[in-house]
N, C-alpha and C. Protein backbone atom coordinates (compact mmCIF):
# COMPACT_ATOMS: atom_id res chain seq x y z
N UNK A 1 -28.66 304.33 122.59
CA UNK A 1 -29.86 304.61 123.36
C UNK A 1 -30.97 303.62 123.03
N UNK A 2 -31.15 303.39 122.09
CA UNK A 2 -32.40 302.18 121.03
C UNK A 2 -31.63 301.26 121.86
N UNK A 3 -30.72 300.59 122.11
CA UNK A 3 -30.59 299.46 122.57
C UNK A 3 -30.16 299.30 123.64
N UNK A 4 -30.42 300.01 125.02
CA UNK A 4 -30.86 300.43 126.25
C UNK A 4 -32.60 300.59 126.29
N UNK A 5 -33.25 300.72 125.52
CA UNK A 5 -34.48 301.00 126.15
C UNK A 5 -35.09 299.42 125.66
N UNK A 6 -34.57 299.13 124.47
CA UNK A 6 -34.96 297.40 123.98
C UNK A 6 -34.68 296.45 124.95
N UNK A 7 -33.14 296.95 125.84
CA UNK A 7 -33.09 295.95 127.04
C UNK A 7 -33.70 296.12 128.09
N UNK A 8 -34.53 297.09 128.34
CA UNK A 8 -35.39 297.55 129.36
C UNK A 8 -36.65 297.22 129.44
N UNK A 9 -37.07 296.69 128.06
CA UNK A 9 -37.94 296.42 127.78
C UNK A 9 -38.27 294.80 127.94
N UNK A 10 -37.22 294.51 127.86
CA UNK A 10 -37.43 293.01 127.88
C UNK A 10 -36.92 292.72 129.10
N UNK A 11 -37.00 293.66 130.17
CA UNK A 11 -36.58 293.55 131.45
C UNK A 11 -38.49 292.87 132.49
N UNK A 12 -38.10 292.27 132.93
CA UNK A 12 -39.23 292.20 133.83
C UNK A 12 -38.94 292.15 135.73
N UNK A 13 -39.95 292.21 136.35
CA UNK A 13 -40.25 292.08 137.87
C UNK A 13 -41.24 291.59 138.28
N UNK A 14 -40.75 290.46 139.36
CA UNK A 14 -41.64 289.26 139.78
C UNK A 14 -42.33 289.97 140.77
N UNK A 15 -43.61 289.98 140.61
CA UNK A 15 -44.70 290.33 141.58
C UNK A 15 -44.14 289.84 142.89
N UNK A 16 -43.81 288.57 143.34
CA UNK A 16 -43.85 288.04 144.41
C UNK A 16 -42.30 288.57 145.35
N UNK A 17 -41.67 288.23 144.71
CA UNK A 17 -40.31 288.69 145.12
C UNK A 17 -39.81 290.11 144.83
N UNK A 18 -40.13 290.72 143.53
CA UNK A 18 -39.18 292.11 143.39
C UNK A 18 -38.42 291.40 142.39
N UNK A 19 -37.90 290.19 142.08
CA UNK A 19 -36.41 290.07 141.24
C UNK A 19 -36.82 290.52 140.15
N UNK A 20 -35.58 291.47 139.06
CA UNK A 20 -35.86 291.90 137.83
C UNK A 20 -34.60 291.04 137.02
N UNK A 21 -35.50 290.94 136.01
CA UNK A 21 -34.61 289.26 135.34
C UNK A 21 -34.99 290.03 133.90
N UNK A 22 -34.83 289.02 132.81
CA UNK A 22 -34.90 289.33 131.69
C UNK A 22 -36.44 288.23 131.48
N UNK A 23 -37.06 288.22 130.12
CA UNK A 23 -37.82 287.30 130.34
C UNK A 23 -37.63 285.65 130.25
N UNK A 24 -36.63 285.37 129.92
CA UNK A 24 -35.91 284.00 129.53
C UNK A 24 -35.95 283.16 131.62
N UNK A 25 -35.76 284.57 132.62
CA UNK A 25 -36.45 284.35 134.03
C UNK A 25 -37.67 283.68 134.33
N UNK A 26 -38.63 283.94 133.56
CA UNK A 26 -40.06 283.94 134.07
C UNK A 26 -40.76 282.81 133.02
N UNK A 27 -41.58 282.50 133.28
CA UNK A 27 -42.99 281.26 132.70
C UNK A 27 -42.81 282.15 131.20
N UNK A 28 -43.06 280.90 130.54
CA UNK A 28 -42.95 281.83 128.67
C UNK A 28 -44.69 281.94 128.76
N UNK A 29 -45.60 282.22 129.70
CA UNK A 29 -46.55 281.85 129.51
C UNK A 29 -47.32 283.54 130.11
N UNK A 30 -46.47 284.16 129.73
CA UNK A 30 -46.55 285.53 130.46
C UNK A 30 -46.83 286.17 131.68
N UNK A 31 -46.75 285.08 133.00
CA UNK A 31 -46.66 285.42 134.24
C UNK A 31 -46.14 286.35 134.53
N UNK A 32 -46.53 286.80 135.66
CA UNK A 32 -45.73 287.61 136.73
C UNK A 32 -45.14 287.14 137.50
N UNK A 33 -44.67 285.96 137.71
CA UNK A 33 -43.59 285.44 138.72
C UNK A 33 -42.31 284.70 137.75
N UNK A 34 -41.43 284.94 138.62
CA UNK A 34 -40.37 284.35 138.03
C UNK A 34 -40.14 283.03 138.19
N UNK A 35 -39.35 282.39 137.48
CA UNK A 35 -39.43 280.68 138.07
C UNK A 35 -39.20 280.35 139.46
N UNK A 36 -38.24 280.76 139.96
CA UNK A 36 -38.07 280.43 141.40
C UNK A 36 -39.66 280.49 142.23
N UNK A 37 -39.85 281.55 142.00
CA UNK A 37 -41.49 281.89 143.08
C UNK A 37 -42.95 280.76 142.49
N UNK A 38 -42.53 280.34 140.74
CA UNK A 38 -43.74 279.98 140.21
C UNK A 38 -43.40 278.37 140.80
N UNK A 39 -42.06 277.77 140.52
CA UNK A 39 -41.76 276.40 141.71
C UNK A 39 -42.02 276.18 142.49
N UNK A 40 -41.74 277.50 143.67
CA UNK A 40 -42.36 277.41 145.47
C UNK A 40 -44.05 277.25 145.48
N UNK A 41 -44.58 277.78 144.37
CA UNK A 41 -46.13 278.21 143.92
C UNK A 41 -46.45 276.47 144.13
N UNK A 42 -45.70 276.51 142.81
CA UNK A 42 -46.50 275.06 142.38
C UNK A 42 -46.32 274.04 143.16
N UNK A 43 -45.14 274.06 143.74
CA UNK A 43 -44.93 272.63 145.10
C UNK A 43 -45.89 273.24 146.24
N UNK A 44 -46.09 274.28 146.52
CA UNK A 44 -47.23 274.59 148.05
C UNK A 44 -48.14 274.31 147.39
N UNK A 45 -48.98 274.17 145.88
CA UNK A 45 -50.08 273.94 145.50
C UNK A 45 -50.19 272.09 145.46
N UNK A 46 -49.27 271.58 144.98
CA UNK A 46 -49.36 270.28 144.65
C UNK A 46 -49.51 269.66 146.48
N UNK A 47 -48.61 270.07 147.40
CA UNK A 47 -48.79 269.87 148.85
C UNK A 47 -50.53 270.01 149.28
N UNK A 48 -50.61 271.03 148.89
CA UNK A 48 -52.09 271.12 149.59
C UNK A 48 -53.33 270.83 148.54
N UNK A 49 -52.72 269.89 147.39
CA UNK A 49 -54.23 268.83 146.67
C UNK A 49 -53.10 268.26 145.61
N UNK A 50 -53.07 267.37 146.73
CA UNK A 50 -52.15 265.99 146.24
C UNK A 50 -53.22 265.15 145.13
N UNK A 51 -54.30 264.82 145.63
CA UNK A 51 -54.95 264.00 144.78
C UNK A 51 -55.24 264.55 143.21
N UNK A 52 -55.50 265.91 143.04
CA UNK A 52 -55.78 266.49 142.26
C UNK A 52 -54.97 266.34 141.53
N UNK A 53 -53.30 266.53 141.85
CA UNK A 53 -51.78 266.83 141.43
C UNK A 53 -51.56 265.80 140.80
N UNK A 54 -52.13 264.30 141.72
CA UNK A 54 -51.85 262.71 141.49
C UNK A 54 -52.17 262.65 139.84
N UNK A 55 -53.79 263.04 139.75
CA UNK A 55 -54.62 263.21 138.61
C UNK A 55 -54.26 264.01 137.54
N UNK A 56 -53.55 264.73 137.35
CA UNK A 56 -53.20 265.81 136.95
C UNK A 56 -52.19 265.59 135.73
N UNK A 57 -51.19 264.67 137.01
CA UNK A 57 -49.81 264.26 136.43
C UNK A 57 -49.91 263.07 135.62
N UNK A 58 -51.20 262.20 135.70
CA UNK A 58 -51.72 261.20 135.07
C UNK A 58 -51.77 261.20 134.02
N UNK A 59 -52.64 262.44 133.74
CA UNK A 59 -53.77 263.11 132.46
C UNK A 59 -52.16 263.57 131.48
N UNK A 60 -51.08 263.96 132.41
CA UNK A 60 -50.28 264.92 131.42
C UNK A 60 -49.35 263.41 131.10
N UNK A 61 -49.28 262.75 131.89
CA UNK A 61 -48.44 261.57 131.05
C UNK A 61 -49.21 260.85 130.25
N UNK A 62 -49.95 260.19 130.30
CA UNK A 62 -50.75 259.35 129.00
C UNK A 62 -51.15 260.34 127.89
N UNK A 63 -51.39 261.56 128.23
CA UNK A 63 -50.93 262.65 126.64
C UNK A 63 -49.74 262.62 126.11
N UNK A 64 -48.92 262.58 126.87
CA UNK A 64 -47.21 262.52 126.53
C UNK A 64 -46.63 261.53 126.85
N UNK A 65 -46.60 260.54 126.79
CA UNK A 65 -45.99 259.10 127.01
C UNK A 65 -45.18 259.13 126.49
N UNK A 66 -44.43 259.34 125.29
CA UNK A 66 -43.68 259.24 124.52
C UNK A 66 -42.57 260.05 124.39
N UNK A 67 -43.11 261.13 124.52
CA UNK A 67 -42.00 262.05 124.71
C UNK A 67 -41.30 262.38 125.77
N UNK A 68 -42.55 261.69 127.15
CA UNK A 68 -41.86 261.82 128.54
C UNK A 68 -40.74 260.78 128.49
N UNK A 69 -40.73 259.34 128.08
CA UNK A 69 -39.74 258.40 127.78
C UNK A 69 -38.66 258.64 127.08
N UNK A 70 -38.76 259.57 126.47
CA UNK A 70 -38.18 259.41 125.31
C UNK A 70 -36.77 260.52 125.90
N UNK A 71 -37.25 261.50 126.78
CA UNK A 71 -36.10 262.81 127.34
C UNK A 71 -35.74 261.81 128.51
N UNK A 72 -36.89 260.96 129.35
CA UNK A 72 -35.94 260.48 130.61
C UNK A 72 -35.22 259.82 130.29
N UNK A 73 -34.96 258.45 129.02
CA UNK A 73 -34.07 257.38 128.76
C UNK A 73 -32.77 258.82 128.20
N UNK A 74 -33.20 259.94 127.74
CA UNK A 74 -31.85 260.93 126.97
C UNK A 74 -31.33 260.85 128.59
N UNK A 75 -31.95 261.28 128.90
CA UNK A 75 -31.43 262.35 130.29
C UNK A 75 -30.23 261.16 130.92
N UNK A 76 -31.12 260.00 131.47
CA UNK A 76 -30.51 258.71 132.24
C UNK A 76 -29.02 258.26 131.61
N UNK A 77 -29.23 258.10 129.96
CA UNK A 77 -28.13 258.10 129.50
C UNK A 77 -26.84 258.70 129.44
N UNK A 78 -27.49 260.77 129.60
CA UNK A 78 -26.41 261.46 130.03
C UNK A 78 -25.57 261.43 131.63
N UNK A 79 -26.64 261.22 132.31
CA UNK A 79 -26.25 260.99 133.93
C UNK A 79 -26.48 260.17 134.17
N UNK A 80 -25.69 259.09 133.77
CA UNK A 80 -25.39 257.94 134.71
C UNK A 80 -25.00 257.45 135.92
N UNK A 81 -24.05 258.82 136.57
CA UNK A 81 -23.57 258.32 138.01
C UNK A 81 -25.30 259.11 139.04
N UNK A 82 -25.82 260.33 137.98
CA UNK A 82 -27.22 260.58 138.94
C UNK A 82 -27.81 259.72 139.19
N UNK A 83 -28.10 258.90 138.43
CA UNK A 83 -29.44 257.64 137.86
C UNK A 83 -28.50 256.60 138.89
N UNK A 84 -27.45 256.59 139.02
CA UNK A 84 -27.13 255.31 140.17
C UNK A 84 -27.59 255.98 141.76
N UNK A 85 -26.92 257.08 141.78
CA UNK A 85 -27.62 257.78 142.95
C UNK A 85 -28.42 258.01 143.40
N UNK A 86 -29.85 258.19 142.64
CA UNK A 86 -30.69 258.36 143.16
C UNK A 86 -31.61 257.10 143.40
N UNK A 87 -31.19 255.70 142.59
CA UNK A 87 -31.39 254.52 142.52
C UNK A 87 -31.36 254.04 143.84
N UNK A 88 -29.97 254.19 144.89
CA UNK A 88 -29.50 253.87 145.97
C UNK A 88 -30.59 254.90 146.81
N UNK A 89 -30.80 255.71 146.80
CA UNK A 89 -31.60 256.89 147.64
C UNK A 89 -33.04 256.15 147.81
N UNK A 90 -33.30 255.92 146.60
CA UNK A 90 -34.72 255.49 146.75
C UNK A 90 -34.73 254.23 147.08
N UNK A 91 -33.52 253.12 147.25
CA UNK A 91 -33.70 251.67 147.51
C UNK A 91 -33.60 251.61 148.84
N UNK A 92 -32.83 252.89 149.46
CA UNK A 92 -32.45 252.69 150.60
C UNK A 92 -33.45 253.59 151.67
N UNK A 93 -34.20 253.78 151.23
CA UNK A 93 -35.52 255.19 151.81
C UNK A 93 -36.72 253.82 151.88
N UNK A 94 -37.00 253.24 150.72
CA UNK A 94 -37.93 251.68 150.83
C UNK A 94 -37.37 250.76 151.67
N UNK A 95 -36.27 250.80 151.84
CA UNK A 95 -35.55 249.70 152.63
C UNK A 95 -36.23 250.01 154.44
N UNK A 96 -36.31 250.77 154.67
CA UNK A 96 -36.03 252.01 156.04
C UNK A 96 -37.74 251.54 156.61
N UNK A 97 -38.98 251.36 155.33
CA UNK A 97 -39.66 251.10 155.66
C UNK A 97 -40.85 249.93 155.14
N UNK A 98 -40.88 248.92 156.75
CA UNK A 98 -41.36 247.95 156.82
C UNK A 98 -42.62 247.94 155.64
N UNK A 99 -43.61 248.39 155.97
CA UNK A 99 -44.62 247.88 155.24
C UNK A 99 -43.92 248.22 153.75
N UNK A 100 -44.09 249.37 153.31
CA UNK A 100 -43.57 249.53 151.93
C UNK A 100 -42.64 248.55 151.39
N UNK A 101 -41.72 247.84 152.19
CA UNK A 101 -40.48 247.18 151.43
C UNK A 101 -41.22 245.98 151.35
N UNK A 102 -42.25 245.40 151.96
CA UNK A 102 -42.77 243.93 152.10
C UNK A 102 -44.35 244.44 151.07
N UNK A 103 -44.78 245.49 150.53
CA UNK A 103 -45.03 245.95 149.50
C UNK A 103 -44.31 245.64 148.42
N UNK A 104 -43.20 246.15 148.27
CA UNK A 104 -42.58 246.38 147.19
C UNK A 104 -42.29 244.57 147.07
N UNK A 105 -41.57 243.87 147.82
CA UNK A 105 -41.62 242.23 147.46
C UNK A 105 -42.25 241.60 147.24
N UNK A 106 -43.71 241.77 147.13
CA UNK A 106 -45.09 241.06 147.14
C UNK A 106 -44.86 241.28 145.42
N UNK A 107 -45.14 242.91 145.22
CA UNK A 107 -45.64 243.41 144.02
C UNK A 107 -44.33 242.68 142.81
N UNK A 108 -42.82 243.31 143.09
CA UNK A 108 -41.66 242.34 142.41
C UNK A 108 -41.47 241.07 142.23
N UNK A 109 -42.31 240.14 143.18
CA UNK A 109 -42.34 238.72 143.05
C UNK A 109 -43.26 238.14 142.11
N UNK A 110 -44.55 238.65 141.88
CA UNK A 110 -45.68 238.61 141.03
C UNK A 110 -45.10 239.07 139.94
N UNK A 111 -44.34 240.45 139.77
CA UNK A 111 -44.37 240.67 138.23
C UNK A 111 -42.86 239.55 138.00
N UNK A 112 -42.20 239.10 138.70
CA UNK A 112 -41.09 238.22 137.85
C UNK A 112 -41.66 236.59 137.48
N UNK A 113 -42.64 236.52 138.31
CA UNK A 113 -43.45 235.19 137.86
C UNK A 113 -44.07 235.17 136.52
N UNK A 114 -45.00 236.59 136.09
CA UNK A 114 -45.43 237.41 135.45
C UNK A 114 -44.63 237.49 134.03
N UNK A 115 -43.05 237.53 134.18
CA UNK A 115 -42.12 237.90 133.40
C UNK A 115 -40.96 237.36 133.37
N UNK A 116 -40.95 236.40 133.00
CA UNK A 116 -39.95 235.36 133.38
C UNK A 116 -38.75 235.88 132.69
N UNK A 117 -38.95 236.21 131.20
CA UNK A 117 -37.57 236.73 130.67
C UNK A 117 -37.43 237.71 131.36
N UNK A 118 -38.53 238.71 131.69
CA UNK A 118 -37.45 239.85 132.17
C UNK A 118 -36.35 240.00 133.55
N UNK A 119 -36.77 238.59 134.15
CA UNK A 119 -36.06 238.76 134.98
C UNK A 119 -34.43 238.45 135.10
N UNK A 120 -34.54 237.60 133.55
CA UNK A 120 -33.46 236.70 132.99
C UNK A 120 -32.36 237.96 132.31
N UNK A 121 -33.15 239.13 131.65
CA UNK A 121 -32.45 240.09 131.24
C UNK A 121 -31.88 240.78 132.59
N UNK A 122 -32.83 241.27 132.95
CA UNK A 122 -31.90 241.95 134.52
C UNK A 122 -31.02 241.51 135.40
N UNK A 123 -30.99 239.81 135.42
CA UNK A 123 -29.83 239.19 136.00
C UNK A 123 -28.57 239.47 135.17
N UNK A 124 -28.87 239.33 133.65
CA UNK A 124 -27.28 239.63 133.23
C UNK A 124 -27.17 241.13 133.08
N UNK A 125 -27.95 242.08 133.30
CA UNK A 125 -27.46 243.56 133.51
C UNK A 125 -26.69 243.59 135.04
N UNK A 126 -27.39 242.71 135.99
CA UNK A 126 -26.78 242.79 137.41
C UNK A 126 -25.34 242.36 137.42
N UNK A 127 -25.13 241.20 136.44
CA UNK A 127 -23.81 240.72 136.36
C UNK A 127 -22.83 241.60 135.55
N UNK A 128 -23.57 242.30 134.69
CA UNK A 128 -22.32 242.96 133.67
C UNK A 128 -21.95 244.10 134.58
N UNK A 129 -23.29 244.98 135.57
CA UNK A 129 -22.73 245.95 136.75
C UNK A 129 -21.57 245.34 137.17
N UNK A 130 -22.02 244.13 137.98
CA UNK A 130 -20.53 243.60 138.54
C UNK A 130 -19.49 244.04 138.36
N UNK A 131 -19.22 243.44 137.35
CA UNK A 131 -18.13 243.12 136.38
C UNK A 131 -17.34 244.68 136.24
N UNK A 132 -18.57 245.44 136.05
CA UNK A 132 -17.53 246.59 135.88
C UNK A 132 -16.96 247.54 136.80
N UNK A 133 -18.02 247.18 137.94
CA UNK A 133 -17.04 247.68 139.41
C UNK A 133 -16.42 246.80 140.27
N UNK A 134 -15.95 245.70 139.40
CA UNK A 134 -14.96 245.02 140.17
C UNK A 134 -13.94 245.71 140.31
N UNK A 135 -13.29 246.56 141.37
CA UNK A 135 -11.71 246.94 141.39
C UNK A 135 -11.41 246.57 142.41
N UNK A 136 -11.29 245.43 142.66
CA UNK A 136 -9.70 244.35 143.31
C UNK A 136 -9.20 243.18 142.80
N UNK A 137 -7.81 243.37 142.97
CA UNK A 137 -7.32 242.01 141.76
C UNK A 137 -7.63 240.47 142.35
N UNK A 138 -6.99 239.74 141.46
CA UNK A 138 -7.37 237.95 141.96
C UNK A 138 -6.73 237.72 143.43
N UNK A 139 -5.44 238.98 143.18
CA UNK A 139 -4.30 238.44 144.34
C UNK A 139 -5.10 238.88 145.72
N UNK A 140 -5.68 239.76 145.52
CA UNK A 140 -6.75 240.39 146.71
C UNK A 140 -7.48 239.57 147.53
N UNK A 141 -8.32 238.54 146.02
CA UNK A 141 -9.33 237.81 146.40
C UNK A 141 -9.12 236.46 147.07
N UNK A 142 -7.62 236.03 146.78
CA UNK A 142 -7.30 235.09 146.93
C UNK A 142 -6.39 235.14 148.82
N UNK A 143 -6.12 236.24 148.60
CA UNK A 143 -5.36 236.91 150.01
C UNK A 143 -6.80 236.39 151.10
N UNK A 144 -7.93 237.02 150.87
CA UNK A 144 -8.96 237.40 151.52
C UNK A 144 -9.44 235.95 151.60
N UNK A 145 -9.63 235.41 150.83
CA UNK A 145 -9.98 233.61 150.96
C UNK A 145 -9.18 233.01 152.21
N UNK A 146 -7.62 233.12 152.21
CA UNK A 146 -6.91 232.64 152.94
C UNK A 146 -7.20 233.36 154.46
N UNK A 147 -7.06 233.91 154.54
CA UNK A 147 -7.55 235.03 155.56
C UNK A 147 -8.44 233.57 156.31
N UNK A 148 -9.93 234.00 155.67
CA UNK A 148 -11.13 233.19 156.53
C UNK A 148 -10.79 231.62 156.59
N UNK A 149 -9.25 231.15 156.11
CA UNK A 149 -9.28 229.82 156.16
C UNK A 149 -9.66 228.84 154.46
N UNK A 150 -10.22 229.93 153.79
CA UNK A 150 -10.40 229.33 152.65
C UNK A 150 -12.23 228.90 152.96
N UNK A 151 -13.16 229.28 154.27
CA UNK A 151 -14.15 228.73 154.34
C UNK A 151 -15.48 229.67 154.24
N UNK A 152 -16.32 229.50 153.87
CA UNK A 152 -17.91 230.37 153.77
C UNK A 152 -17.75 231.01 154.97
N UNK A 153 -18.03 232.34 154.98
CA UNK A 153 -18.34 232.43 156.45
C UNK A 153 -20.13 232.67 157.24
N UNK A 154 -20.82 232.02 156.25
CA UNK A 154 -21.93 232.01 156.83
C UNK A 154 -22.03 230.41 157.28
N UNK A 155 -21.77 229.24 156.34
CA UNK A 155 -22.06 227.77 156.74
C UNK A 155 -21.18 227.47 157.52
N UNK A 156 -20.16 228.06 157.37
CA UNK A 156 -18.44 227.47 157.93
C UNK A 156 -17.87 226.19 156.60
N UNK A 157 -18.53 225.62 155.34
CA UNK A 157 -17.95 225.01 154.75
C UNK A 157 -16.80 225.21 154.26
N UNK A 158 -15.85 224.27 154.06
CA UNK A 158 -14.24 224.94 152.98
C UNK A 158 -14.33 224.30 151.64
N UNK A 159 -13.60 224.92 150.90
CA UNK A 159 -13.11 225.09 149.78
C UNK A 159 -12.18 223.23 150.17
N UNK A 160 -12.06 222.51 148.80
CA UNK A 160 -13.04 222.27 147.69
C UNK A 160 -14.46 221.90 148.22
N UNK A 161 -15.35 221.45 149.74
CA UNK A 161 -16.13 220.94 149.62
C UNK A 161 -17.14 221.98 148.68
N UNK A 162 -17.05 222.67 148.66
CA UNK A 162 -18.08 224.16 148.28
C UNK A 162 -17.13 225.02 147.34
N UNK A 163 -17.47 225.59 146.91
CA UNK A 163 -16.99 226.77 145.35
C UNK A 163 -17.59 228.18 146.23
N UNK A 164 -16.06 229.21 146.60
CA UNK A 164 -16.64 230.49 147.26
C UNK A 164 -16.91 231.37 146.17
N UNK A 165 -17.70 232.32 146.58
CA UNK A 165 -17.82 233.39 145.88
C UNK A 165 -17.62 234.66 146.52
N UNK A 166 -17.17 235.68 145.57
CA UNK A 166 -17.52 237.00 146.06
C UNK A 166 -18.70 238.13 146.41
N UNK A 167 -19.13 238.09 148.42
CA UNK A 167 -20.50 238.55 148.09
C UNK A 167 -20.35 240.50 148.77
N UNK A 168 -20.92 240.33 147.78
CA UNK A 168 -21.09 241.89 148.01
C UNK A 168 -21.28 242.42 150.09
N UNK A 169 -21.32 243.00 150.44
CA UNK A 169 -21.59 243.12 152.43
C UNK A 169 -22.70 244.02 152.30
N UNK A 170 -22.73 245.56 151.35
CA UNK A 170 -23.06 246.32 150.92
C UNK A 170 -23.51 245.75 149.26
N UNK A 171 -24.61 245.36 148.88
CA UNK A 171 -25.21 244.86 147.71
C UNK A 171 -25.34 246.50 146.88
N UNK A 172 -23.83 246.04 145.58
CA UNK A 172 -23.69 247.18 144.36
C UNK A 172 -25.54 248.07 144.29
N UNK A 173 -26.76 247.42 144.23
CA UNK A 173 -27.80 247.80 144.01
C UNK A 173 -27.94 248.79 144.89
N UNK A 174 -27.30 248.65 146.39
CA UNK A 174 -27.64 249.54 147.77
C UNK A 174 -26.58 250.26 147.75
N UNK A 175 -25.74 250.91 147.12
CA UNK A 175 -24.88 251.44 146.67
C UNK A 175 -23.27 251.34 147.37
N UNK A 176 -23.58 250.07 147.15
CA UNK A 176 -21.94 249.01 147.52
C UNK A 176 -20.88 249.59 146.44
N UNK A 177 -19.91 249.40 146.92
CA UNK A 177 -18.66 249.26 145.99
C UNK A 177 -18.25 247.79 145.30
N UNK A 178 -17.08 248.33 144.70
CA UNK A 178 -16.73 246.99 144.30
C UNK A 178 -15.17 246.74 144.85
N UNK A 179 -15.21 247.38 145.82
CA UNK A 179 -13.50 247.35 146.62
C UNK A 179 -13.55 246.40 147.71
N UNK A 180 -11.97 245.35 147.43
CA UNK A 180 -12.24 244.38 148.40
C UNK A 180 -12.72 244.18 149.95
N UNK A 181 -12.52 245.94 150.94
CA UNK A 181 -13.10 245.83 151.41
C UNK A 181 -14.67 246.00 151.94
N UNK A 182 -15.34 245.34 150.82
CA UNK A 182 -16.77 245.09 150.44
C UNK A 182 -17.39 243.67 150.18
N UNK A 183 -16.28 243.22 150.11
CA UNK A 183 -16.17 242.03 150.01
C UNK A 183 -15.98 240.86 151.35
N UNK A 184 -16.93 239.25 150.93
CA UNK A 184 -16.74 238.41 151.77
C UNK A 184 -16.90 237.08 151.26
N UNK A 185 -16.35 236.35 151.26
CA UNK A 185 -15.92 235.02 150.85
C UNK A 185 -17.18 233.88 151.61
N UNK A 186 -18.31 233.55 150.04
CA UNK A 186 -19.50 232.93 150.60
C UNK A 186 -19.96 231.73 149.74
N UNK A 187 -20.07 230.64 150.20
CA UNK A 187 -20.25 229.77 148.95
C UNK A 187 -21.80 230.19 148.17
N UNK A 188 -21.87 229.40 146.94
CA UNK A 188 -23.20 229.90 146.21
C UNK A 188 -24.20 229.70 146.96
N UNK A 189 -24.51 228.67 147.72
CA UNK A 189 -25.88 228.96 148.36
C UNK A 189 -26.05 229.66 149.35
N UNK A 190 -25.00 230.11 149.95
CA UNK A 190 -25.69 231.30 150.84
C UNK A 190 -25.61 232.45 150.64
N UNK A 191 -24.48 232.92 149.00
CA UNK A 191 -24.42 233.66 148.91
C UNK A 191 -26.13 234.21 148.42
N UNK A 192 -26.36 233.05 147.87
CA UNK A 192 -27.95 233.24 147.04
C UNK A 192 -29.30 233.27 148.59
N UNK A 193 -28.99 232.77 149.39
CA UNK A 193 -30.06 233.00 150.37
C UNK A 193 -29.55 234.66 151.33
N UNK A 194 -28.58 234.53 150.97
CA UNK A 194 -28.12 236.30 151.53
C UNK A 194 -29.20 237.26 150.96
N UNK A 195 -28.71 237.45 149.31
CA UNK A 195 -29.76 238.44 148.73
C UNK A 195 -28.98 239.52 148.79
N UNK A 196 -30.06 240.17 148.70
CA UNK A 196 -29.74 242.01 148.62
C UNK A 196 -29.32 242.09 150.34
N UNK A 197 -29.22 241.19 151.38
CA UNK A 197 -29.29 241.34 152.80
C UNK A 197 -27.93 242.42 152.74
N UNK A 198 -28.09 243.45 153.93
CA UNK A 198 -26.60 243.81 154.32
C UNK A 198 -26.22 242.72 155.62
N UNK A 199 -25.94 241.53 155.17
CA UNK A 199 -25.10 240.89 156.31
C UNK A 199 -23.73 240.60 156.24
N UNK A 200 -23.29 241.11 157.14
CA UNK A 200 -21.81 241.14 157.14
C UNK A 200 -21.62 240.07 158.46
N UNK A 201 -20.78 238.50 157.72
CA UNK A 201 -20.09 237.54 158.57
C UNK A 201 -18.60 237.59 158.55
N UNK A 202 -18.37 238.89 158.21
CA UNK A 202 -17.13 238.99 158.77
C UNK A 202 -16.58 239.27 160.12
N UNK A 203 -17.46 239.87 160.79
CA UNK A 203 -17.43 240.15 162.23
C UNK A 203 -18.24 239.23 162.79
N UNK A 204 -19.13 237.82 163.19
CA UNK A 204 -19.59 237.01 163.79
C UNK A 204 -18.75 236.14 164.50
């Protein structure tokens, strides 16, 4: 009986909804709403005084800088295929729009001028990505060369005048694969004036 009325006790009910949860449910901060309702709360509040929210979230990170870094690099480390996903979500949501993406190139071009090594580090993180979602063999690559003739298919140059490479159609960053059919046979300079482009000269 004592330990029926102890669990009753530590029983609660969300004002907003009715749900009866235990308190491990609700804000440790002794609310009356349970998390679900105090979430819907707080996103209709942050919606209707964004600026405030902007400010808010400011004030609570430069108090916590450290510790906010310190759980997102844990977190990123544990979910790695999230952290690629949502990478592609958000590259491809900036991509979608004009001003923002010619934003975002203005602001990335300044800070790599800005940062010369760092841009030198992120090229060989881009390459070691590569590398590790490469899954098609040489015989693939070499099949696929012959295919186009052995030639770029953006200049039309051939092999030896030019050295091809493998260019992404779908750029790994925009959440390309690394399967040959992702692949297109491009010498270095156009693979390098391509870019992050999705151009595909396989169909031209």
């Amino acid at each position: 009986m004592n330990i029926l009325k102890e669990k009753a006790f530590l029983l609660k009910i969300c004002s907003k909804c009715g749900y009866v949860g235990s308190n491990t449910d609700f804000k440790k901060d002794g609310g009356t709403l349970c998390k679900k309702c105090e979430t819907k709360r707080t996103a209709q509040w942050v919606k209707d005084n964004q600026q405030k929210a902007k400010e808010t979230k400011a004030r609570i990170y430069i108090s916590n800088k450290d510790e906010i870094l310190s759980k997102s690099k844990m977190w990123a480390e544990d979910h790695p295929g999230e952290v690629a996903k949502r990478c592609a979500e958000w590259y491809k949501k900036l991509r979608s729009d004009p001003i923002a993406w010619e934003e975002y190139k203005k602001n990335r071009n300044e800070y790599r001028r800005a940062h010369p090594e760092q841009r030198t580090s992120s090229n060989h993180k881009r390459r070691a990505l590569a590398r590790e979602l490469i899954v098609y063999s040489n015989q693939e690559w070499n099949d696929l060369k012959v295919l186009y003739s052995n030639c770029c298919l953006c200049c039309g140059k051939q092999e030896p005048e030019v050295k091809l490479t493998a260019d992404h159609v779908v750029p790994l960053s925009d959440g390309g694969v690394g399967t040959i059919d992702n692949i297109q046979p491009l010498c270095k300079p156009c693979n390098s004036s391509k870019g992050i482009k999705r151009t595909d000269y396989r169909h031209r």
